[in-house]
N, C-alpha and C. Protein backbone atom coordinates (compact mmCIF):
# COMPACT_ATOMS: atom_id res chain seq x y z
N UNK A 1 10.71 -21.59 -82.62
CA UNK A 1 11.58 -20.48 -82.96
C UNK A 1 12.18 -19.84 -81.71
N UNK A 2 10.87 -19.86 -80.65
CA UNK A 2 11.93 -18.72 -79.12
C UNK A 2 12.82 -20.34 -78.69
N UNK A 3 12.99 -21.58 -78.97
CA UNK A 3 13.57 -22.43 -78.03
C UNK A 3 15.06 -22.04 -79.15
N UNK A 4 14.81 -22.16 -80.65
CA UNK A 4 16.13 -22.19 -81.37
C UNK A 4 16.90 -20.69 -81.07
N UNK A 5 16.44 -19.43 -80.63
CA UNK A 5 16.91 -18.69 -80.24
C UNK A 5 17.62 -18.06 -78.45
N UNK A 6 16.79 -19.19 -77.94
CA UNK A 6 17.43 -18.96 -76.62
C UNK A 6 18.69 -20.24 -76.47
N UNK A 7 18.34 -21.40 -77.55
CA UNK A 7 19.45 -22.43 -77.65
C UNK A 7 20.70 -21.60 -77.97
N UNK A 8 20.35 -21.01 -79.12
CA UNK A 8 21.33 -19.77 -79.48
C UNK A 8 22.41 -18.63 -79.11
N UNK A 9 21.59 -18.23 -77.89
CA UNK A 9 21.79 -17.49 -77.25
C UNK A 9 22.83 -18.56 -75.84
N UNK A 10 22.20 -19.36 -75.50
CA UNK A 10 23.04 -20.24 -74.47
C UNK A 10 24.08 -20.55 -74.57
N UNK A 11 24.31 -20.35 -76.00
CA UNK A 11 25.79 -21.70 -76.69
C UNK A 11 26.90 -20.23 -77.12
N UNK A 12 25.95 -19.24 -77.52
CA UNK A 12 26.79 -18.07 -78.00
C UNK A 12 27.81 -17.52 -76.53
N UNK A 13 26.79 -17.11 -75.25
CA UNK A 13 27.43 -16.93 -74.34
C UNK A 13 27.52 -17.15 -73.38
N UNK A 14 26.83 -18.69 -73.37
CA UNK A 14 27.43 -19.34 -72.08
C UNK A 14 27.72 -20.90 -72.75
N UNK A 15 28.95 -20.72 -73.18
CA UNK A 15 29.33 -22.04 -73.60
C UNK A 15 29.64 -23.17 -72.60
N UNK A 16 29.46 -23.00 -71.71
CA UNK A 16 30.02 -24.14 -70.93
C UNK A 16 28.62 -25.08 -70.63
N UNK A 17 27.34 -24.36 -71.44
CA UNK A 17 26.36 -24.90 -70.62
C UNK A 17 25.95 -26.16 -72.40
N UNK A 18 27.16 -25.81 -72.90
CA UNK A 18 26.47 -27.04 -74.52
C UNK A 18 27.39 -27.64 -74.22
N UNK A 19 27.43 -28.85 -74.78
CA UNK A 19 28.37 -30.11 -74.45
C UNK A 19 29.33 -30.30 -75.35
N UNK A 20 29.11 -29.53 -76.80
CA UNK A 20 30.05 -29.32 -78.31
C UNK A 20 30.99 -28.09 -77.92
N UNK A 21 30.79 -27.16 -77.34
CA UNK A 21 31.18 -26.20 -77.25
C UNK A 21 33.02 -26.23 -76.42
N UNK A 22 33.70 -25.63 -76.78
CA UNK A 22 35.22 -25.29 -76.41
C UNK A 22 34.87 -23.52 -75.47
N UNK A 23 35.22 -24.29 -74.18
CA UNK A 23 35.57 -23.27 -73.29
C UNK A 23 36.49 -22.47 -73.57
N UNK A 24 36.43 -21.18 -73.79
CA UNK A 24 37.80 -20.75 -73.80
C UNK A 24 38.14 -19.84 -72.60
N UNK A 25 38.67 -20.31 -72.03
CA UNK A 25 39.15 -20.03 -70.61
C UNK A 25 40.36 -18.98 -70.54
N UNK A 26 40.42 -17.65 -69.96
CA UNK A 26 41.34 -16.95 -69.97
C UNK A 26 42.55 -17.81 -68.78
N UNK A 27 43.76 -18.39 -69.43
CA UNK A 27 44.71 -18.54 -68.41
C UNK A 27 46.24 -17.49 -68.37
N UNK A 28 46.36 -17.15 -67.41
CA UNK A 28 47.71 -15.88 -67.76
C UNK A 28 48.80 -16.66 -67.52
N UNK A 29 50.08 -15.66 -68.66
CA UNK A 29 51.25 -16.93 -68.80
C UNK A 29 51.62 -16.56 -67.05
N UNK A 30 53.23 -16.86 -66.49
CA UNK A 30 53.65 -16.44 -65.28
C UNK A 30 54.26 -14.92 -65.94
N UNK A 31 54.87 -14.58 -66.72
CA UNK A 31 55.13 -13.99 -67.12
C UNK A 31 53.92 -12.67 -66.79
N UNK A 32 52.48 -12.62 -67.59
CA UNK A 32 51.73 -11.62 -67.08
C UNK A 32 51.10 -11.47 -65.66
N UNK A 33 51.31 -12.61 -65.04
CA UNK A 33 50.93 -13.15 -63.53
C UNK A 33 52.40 -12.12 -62.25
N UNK A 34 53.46 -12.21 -62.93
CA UNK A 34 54.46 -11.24 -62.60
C UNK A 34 54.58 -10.00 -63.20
N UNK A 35 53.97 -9.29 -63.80
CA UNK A 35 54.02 -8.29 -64.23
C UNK A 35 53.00 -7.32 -63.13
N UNK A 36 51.53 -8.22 -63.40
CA UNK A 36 50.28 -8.07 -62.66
C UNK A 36 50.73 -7.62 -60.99
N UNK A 37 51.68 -8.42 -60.64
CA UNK A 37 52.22 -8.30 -59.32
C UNK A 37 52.92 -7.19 -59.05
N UNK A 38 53.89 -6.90 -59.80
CA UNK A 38 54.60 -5.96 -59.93
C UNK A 38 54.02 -4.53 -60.24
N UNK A 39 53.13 -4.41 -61.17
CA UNK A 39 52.52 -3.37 -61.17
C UNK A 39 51.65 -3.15 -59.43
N UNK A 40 50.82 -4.36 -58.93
CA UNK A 40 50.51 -3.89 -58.12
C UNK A 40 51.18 -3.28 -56.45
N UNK A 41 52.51 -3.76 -56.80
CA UNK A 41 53.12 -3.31 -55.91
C UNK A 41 53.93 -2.26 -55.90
N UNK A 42 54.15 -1.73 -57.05
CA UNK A 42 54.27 -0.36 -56.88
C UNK A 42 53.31 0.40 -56.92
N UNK A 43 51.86 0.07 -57.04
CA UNK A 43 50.71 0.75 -57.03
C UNK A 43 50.30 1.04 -55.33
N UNK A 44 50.80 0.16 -54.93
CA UNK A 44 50.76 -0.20 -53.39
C UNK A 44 51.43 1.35 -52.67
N UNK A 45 53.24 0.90 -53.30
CA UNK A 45 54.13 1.75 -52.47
C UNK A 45 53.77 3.32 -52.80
N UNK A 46 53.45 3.21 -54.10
CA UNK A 46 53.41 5.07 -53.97
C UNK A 46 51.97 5.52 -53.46
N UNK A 47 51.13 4.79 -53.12
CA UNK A 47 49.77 4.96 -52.35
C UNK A 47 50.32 5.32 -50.87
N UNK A 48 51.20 4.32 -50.47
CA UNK A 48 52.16 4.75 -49.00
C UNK A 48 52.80 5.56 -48.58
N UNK A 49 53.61 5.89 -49.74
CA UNK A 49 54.35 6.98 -49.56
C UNK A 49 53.56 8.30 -49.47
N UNK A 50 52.88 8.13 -50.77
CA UNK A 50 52.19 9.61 -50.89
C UNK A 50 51.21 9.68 -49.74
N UNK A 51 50.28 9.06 -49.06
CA UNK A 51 49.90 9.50 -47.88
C UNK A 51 50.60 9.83 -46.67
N UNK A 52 52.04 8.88 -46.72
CA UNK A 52 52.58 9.46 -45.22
C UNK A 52 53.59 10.94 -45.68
N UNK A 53 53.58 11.10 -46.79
CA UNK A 53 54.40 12.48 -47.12
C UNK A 53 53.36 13.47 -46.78
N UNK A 54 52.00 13.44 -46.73
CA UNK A 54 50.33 14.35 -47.07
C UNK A 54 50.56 14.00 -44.96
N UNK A 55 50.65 12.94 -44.35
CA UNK A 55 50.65 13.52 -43.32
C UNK A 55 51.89 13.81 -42.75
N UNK A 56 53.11 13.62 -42.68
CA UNK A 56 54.10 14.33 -42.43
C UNK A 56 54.22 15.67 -42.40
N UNK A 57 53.60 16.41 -43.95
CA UNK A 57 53.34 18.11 -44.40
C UNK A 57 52.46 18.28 -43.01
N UNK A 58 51.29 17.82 -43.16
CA UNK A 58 50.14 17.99 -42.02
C UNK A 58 50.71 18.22 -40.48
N UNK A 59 51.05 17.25 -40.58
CA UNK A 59 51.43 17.25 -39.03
C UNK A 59 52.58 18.03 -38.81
N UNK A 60 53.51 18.38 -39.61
CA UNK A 60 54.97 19.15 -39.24
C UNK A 60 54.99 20.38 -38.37
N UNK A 61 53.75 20.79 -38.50
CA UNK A 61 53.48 22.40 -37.40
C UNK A 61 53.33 21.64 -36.18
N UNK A 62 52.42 20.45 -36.45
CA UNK A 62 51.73 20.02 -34.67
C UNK A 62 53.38 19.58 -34.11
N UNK A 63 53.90 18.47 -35.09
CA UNK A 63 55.37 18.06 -33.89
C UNK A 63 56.28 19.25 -33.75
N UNK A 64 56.38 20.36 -34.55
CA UNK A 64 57.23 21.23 -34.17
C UNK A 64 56.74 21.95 -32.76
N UNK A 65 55.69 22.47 -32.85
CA UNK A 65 54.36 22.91 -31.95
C UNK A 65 55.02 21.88 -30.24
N UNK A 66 54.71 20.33 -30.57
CA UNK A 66 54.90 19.72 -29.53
C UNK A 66 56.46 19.22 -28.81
N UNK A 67 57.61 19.51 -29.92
CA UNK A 67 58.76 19.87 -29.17
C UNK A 67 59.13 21.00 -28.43
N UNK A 68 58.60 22.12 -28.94
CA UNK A 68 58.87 23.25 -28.11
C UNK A 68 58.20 23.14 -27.07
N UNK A 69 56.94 22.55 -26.51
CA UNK A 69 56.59 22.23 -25.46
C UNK A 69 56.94 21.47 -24.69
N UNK A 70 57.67 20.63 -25.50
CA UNK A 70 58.19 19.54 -24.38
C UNK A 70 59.30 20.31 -23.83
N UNK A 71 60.39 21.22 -25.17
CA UNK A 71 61.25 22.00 -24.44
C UNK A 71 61.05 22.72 -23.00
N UNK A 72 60.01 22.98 -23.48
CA UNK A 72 60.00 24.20 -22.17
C UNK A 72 59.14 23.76 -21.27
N UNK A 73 58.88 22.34 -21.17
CA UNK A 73 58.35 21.80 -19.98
C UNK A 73 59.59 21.37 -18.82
N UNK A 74 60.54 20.79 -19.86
CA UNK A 74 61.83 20.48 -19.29
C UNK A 74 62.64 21.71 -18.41
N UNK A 75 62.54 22.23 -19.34
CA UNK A 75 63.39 23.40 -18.82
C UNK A 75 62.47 24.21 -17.82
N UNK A 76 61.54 24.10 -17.20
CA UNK A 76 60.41 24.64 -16.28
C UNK A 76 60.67 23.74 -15.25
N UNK A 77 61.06 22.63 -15.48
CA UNK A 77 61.22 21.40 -14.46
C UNK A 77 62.17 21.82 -13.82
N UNK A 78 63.43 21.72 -14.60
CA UNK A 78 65.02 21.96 -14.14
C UNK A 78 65.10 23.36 -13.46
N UNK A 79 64.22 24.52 -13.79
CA UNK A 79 64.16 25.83 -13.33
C UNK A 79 63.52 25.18 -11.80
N UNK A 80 62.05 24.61 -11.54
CA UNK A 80 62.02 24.28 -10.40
C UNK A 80 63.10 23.79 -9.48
N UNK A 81 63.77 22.66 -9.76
CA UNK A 81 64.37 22.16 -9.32
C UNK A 81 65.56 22.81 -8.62
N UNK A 82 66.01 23.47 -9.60
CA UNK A 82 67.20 24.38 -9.11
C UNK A 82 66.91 25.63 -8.42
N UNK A 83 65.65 26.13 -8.03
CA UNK A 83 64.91 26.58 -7.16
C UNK A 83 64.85 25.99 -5.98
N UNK A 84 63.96 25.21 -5.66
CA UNK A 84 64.10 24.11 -4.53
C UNK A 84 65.63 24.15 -3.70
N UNK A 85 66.23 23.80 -4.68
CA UNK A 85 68.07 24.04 -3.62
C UNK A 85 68.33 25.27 -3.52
């Protein structure tokens, strides 16, 4: 009785392991194979976007922050300079 129930059990869900048994094998048409793709690539791009928009916001104080410094490094330079003469 446990061999006719684990036979049972083998053929129910693992058919590939009885020799009567029809695999049924998931194959996708191209059709869902391009869809699959497509979804994942716009799953892709707005993952991209939306993080470099999250650091763009982030960072927009620091590069504003670091042009005005560069401004007025320049212009500290050119003030030397035209000192010097």
């Amino acid at each position: 009785m446990v061999r006719e129930i684990y036979r049972n059990f083998k053929i129910d869900f693992y058919p590939s392991l009885h020799l009567n048994a029809q695999e049924k094998v998931y194959k996708p048409s191209f059709s869902h194979i391009r869809l699959w793709i497509f979804v994942l690539l716009i799953s892709i791009k707005i993952f991209v976007l939306s993080s470099l928009h999250k650091v763009y916001i982030f960072h927009e104080d620091i590069l504003v922050e670091k042009k005005i410094f560069a401004i007025s490094i320049i212009k500290n330079n050119a003030d030397r300079l035209f000192d010097a003469e």
